[in-house]
PDB file of N, CA and C in Angstrom:
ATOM      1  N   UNK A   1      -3.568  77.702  57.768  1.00  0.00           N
ATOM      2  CA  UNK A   1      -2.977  78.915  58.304  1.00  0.00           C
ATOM      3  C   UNK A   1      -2.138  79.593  57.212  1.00  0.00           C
ATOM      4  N   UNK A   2      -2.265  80.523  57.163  1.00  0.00           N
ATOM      5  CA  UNK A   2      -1.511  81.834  56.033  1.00  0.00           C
ATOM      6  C   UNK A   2      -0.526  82.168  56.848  1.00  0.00           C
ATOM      7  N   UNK A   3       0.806  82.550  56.533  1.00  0.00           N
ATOM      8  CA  UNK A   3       1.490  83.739  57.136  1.00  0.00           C
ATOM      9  C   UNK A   3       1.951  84.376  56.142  1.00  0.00           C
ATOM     10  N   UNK A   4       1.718  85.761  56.983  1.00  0.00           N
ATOM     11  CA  UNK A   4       1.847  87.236  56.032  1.00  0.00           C
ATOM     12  C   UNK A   4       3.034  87.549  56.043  1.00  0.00           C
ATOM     13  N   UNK A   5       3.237  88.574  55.705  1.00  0.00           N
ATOM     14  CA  UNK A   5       4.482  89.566  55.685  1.00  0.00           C
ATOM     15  C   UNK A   5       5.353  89.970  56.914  1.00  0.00           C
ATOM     16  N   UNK A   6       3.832  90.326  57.542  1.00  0.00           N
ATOM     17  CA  UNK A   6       4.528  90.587  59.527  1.00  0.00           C
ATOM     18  C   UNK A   6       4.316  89.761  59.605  1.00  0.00           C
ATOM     19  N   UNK A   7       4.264  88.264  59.824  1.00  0.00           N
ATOM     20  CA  UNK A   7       4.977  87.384  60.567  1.00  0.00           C
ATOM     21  C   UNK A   7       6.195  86.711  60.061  1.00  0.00           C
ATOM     22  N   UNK A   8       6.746  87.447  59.212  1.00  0.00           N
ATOM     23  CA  UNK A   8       7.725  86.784  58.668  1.00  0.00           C
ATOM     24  C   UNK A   8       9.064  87.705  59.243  1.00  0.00           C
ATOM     25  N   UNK A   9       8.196  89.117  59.004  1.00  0.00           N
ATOM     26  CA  UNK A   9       9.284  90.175  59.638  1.00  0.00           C
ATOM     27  C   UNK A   9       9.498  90.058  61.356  1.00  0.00           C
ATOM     28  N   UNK A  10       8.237  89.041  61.659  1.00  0.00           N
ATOM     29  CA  UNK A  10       8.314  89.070  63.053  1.00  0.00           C
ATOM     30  C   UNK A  10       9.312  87.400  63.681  1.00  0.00           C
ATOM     31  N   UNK A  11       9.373  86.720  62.955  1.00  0.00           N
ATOM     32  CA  UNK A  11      10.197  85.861  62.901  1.00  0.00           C
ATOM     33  C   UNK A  11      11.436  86.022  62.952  1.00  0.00           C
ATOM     34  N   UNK A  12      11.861  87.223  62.007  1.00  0.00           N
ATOM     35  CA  UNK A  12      13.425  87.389  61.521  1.00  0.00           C
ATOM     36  C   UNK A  12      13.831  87.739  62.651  1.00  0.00           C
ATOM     37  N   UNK A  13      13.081  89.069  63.192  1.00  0.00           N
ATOM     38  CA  UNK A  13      12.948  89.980  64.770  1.00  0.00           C
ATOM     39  C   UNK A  13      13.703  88.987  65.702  1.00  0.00           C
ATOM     40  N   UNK A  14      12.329  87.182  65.760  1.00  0.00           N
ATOM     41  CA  UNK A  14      12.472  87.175  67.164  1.00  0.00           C
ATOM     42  C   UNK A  14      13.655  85.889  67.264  1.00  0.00           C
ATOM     43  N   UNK A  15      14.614  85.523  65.889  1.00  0.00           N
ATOM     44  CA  UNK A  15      15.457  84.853  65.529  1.00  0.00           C
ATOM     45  C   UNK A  15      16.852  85.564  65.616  1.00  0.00           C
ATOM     46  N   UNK A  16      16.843  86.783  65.266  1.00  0.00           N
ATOM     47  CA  UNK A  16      17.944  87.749  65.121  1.00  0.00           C
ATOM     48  C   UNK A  16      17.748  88.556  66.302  1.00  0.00           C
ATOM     49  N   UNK A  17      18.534  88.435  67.438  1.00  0.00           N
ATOM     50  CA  UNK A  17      18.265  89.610  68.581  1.00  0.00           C
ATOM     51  C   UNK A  17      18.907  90.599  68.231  1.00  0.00           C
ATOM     52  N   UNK A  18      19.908  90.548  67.304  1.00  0.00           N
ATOM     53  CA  UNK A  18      20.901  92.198  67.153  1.00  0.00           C
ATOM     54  C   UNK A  18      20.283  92.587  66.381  1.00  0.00           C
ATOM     55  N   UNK A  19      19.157  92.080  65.397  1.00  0.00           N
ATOM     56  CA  UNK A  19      18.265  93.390  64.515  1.00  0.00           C
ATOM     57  C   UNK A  19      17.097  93.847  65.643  1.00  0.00           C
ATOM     58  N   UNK A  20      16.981  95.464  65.011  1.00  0.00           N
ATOM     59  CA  UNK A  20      15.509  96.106  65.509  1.00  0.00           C
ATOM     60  C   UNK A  20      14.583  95.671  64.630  1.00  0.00           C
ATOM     61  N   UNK A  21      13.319  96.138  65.105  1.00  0.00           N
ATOM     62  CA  UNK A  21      12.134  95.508  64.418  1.00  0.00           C
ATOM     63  C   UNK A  21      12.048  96.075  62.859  1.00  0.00           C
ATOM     64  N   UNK A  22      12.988  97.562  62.666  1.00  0.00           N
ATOM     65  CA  UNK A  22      13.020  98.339  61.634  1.00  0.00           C
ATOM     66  C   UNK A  22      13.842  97.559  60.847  1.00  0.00           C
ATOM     67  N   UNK A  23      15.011  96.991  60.982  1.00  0.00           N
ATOM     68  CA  UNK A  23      15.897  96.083  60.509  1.00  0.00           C
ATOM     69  C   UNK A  23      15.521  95.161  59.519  1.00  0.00           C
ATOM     70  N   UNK A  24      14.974  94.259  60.441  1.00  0.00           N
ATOM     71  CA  UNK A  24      13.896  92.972  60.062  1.00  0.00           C
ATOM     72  C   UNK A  24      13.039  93.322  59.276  1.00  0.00           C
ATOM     73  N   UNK A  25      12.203  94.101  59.249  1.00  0.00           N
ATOM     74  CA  UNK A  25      11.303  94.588  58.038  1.00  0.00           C
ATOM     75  C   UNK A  25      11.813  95.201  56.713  1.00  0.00           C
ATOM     76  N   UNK A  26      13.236  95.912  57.022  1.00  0.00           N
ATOM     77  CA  UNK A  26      13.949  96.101  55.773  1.00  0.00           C
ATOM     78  C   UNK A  26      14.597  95.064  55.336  1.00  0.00           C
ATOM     79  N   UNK A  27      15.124  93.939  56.027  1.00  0.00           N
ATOM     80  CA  UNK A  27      15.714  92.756  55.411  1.00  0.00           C
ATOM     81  C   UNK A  27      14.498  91.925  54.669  1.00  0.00           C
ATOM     82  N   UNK A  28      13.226  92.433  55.317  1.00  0.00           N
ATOM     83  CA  UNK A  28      12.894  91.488  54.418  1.00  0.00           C
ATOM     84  C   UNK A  28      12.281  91.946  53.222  1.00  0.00           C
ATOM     85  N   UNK A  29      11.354  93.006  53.354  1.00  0.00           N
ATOM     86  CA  UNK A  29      11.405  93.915  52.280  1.00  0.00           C
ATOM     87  C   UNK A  29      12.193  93.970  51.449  1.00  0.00           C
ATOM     88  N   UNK A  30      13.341  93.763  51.833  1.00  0.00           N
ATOM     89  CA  UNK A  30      15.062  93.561  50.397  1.00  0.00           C
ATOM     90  C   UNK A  30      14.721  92.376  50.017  1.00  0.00           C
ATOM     91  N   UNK A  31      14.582  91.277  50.859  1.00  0.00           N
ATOM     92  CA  UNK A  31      14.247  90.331  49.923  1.00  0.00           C
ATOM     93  C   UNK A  31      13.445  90.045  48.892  1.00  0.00           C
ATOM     94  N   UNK A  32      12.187  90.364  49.220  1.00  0.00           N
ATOM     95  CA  UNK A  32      10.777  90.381  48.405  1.00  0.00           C
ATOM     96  C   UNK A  32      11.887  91.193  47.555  1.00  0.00           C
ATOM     97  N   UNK A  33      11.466  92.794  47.777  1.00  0.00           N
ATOM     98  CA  UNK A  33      12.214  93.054  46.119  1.00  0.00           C
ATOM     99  C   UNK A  33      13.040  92.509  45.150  1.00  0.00           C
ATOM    100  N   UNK A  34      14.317  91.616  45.741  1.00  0.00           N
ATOM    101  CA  UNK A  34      15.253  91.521  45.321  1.00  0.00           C
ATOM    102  C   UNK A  34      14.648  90.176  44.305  1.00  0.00           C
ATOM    103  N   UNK A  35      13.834  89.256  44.847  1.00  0.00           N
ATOM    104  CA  UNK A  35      12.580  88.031  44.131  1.00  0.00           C
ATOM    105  C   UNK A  35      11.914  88.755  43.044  1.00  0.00           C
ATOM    106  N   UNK A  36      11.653  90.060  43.586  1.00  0.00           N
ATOM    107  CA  UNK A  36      10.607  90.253  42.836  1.00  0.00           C
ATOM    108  C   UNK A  36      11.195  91.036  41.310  1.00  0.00           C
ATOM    109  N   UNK A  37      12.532  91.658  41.493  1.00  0.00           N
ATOM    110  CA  UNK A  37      13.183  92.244  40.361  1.00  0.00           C
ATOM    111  C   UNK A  37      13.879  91.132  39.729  1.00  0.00           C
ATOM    112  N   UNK A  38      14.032  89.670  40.203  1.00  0.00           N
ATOM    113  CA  UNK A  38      14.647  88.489  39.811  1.00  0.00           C
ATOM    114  C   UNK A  38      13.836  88.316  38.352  1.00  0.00           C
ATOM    115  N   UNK A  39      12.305  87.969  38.962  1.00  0.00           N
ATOM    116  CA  UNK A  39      11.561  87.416  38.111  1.00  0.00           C
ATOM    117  C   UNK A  39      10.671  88.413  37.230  1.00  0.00           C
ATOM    118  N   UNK A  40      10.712  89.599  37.472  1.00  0.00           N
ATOM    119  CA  UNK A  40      10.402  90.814  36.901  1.00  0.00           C
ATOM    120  C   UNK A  40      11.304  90.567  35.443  1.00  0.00           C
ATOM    121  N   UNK A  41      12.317  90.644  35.112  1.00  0.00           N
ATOM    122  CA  UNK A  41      13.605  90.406  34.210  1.00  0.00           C
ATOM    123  C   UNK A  41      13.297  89.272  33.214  1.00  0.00           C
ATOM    124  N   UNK A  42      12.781  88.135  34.065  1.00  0.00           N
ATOM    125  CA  UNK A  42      12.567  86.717  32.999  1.00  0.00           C
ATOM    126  C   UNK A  42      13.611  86.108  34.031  1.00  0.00           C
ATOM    127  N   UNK A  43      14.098  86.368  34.321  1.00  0.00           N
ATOM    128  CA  UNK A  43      15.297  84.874  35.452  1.00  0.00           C
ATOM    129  C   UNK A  43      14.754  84.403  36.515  1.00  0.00           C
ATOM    130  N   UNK A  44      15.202  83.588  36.267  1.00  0.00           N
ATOM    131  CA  UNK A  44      14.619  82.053  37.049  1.00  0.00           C
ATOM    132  C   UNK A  44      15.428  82.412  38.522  1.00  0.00           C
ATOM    133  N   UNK A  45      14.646  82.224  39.943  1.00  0.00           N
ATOM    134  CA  UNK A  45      15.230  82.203  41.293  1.00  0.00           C
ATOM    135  C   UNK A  45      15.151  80.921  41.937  1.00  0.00           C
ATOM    136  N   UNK A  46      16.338  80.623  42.034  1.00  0.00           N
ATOM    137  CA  UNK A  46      16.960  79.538  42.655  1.00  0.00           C
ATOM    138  C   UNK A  46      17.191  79.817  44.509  1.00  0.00           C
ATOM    139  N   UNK A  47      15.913  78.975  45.453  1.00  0.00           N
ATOM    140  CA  UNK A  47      16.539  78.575  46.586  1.00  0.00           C
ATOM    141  C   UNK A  47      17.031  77.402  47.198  1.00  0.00           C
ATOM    142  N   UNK A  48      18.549  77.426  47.022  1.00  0.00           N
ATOM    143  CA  UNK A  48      18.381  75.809  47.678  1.00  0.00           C
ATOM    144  C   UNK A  48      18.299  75.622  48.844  1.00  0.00           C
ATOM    145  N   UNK A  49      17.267  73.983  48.820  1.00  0.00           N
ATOM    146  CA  UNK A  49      16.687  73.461  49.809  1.00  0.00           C
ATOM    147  C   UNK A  49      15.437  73.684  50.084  1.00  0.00           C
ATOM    148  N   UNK A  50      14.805  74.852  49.251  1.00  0.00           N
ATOM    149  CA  UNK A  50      13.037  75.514  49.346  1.00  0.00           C
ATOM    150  C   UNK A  50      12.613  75.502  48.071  1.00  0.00           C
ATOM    151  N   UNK A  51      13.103  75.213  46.619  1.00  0.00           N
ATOM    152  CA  UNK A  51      12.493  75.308  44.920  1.00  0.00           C
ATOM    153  C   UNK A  51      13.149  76.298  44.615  1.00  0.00           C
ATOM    154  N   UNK A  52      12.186  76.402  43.352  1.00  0.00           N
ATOM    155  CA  UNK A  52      12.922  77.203  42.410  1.00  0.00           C
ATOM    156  C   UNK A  52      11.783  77.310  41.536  1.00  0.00           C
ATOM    157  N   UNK A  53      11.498  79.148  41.510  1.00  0.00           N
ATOM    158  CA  UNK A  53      10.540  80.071  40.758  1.00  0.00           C
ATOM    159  C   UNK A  53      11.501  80.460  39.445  1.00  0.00           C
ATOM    160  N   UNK A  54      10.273  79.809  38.265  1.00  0.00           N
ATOM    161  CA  UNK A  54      10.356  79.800  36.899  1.00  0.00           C
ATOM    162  C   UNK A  54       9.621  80.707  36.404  1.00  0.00           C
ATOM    163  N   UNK A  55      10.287  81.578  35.229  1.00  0.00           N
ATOM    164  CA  UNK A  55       9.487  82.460  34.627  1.00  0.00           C
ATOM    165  C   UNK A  55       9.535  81.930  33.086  1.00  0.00           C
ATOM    166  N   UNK A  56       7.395  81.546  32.560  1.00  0.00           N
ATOM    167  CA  UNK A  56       7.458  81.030  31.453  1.00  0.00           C
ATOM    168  C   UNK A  56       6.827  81.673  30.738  1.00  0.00           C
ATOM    169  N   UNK A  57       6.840  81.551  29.328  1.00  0.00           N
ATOM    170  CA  UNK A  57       5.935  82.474  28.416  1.00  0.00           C
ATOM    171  C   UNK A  57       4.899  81.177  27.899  1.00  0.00           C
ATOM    172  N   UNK A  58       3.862  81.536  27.711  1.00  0.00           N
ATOM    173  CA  UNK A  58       3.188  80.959  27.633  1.00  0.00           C
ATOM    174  C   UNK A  58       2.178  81.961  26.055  1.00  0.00           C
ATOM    175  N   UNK A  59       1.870  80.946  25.638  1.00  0.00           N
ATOM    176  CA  UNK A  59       1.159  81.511  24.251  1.00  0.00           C
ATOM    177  C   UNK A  59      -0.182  81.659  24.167  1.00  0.00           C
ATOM    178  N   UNK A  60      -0.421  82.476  22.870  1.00  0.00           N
ATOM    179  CA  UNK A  60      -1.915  83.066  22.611  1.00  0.00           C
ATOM    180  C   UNK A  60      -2.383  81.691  22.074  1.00  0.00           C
ATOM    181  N   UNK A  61      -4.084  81.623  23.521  1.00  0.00           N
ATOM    182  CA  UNK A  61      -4.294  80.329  23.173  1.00  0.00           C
ATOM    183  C   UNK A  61      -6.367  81.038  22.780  1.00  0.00           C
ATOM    184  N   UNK A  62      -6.988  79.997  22.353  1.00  0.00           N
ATOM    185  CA  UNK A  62      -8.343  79.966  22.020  1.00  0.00           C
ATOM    186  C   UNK A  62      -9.038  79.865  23.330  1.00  0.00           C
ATOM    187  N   UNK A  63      -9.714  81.016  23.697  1.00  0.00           N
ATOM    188  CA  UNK A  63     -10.774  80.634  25.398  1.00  0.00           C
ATOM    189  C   UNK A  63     -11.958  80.698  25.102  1.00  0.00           C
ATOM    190  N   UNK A  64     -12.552  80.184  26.333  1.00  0.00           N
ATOM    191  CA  UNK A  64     -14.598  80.870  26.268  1.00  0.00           C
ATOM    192  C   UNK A  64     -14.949  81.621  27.245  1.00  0.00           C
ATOM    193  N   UNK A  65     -15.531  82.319  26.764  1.00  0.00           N
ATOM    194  CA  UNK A  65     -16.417  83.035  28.162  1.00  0.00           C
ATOM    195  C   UNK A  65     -17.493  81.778  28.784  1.00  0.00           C
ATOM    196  N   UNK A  66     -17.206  81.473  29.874  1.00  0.00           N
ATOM    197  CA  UNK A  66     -18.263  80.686  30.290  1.00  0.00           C
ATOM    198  C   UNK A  66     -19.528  81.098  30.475  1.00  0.00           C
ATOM    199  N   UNK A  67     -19.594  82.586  30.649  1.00  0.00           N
ATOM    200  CA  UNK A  67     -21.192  82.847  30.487  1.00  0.00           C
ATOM    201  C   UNK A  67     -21.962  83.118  29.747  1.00  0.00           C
ATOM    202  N   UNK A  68     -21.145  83.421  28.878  1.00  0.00           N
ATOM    203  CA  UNK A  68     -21.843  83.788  27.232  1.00  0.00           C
ATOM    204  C   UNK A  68     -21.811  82.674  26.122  1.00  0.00           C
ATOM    205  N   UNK A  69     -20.617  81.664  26.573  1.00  0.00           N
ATOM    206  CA  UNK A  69     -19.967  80.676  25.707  1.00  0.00           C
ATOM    207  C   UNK A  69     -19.712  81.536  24.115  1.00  0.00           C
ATOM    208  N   UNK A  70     -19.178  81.970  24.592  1.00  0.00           N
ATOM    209  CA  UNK A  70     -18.637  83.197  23.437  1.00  0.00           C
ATOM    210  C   UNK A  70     -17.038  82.996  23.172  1.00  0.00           C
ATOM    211  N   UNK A  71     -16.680  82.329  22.335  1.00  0.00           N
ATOM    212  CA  UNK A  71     -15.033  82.049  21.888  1.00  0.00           C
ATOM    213  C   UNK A  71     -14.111  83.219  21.918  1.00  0.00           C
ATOM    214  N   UNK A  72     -13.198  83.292  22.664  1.00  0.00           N
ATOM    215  CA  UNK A  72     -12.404  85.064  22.675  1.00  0.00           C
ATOM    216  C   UNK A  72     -10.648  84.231  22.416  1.00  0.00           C
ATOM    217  N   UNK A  73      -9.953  84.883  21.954  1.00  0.00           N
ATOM    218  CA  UNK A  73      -8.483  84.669  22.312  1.00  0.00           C
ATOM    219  C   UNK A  73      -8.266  85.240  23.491  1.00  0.00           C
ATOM    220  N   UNK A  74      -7.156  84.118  23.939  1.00  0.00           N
ATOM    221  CA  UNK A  74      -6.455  84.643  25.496  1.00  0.00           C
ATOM    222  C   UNK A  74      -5.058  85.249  24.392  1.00  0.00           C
ATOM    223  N   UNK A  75      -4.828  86.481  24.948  1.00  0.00           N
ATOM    224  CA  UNK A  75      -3.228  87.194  24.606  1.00  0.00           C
ATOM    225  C   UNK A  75      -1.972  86.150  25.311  1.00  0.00           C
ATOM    226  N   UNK A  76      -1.000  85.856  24.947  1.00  0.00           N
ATOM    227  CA  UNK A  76       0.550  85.665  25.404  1.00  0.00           C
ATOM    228  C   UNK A  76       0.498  86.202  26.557  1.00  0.00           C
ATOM    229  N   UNK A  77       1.150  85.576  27.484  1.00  0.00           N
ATOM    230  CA  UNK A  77       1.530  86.279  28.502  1.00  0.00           C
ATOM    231  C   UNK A  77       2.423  85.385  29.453  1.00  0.00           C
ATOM    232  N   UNK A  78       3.065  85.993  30.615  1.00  0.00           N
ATOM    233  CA  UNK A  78       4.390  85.176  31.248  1.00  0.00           C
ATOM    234  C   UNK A  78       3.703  84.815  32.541  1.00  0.00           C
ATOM    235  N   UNK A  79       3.881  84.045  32.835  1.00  0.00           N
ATOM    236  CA  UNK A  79       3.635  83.373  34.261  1.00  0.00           C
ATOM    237  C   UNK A  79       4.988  82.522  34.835  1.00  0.00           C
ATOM    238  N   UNK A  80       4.661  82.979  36.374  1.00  0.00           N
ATOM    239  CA  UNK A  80       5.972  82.546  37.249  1.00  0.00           C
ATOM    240  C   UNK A  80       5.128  80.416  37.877  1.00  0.00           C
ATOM    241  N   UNK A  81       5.768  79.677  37.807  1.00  0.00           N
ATOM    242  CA  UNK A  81       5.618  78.581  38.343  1.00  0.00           C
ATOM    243  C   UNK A  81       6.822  78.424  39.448  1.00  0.00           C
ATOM    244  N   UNK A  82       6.320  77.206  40.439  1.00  0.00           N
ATOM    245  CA  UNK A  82       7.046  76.894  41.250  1.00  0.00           C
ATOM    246  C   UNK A  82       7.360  75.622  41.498  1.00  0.00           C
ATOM    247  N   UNK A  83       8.583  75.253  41.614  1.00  0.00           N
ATOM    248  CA  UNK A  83       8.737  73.433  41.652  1.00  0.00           C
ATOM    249  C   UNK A  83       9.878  73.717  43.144  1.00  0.00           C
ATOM    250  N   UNK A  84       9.171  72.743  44.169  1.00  0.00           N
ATOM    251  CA  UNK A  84      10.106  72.597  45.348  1.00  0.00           C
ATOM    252  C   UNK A  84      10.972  71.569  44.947  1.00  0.00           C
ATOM    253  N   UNK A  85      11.826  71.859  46.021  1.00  0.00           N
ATOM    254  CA  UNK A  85      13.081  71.222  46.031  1.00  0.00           C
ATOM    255  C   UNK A  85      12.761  69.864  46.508  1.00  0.00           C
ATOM    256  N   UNK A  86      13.742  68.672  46.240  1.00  0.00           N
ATOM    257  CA  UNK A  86      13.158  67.481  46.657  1.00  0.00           C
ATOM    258  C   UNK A  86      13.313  67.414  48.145  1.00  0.00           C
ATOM    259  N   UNK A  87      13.920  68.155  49.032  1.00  0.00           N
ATOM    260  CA  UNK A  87      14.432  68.063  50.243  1.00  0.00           C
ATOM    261  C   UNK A  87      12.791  68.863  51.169  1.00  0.00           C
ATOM    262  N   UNK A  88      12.484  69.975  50.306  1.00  0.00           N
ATOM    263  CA  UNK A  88      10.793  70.630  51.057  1.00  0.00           C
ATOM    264  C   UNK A  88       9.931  69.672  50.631  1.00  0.00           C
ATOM    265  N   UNK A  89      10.018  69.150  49.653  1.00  0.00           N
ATOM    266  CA  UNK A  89       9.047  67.923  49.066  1.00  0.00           C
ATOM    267  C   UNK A  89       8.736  67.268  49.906  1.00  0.00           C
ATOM    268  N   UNK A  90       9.616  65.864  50.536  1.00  0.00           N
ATOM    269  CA  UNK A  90      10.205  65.391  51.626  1.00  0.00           C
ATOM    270  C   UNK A  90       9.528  65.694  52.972  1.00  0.00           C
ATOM    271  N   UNK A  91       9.878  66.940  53.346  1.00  0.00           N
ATOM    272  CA  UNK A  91       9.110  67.320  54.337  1.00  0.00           C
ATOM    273  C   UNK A  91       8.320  67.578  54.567  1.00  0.00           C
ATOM    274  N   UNK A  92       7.510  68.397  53.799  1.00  0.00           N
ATOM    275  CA  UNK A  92       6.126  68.267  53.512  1.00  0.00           C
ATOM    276  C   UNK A  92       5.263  67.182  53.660  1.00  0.00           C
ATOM    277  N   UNK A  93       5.662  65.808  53.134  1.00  0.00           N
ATOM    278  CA  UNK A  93       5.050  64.729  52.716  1.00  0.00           C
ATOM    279  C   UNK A  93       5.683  63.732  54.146  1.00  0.00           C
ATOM    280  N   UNK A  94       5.808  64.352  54.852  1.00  0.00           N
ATOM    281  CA  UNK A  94       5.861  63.647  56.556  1.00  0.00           C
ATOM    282  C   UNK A  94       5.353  64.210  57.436  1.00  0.00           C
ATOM    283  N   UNK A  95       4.491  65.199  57.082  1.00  0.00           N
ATOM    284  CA  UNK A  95       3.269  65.536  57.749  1.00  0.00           C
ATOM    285  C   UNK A  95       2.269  65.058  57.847  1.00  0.00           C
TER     286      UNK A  95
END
């Protein structure tokens, strides 16, 4: 099972009775942005008790085209990783 965006905004909704549904979708919308201008920057976002999203640079490495088997360079570039917390770990792994 996936959950999207609206069910997350629909969660906040049906957790928070003093927000409107407009509320909840802007709280969470602030959030996403606020993640997303975190790691936009290069800084690392820290949740405790859920992980913590790393932003790494990673280097110009030697690739292949697998269909051509044709040798190309891959360019530098940054990628976000994720390491949970030992406490979601945990829970996870008692399922």
């Amino acid at each position: 099972m996936t959950i999207t965006k609206a069910d997350l905004v629909q969660q906040v909704f049906k957790n928070h009775g003093d927000l409107t549904k407009s509320q909840a979708t802007d709280a969470v919308e602030a959030f996403l942005r606020l993640s997303k201008d975190t790691l936009i920057t290069g800084s690392d976002l820290l949740l405790s008790g859920f992980g913590k999203f790393n932003v790494r640079d990673k280097n110009p490495r030697r690739g292949r085209n697998p269909q051509s088997g044709e040798d190309l360079m891959l360019n530098a570039r940054r990628v976000v990783t994720f390491k949970p917390s030992g406490i979601l770990r945990d829970k996870v792994n008692e399922v």
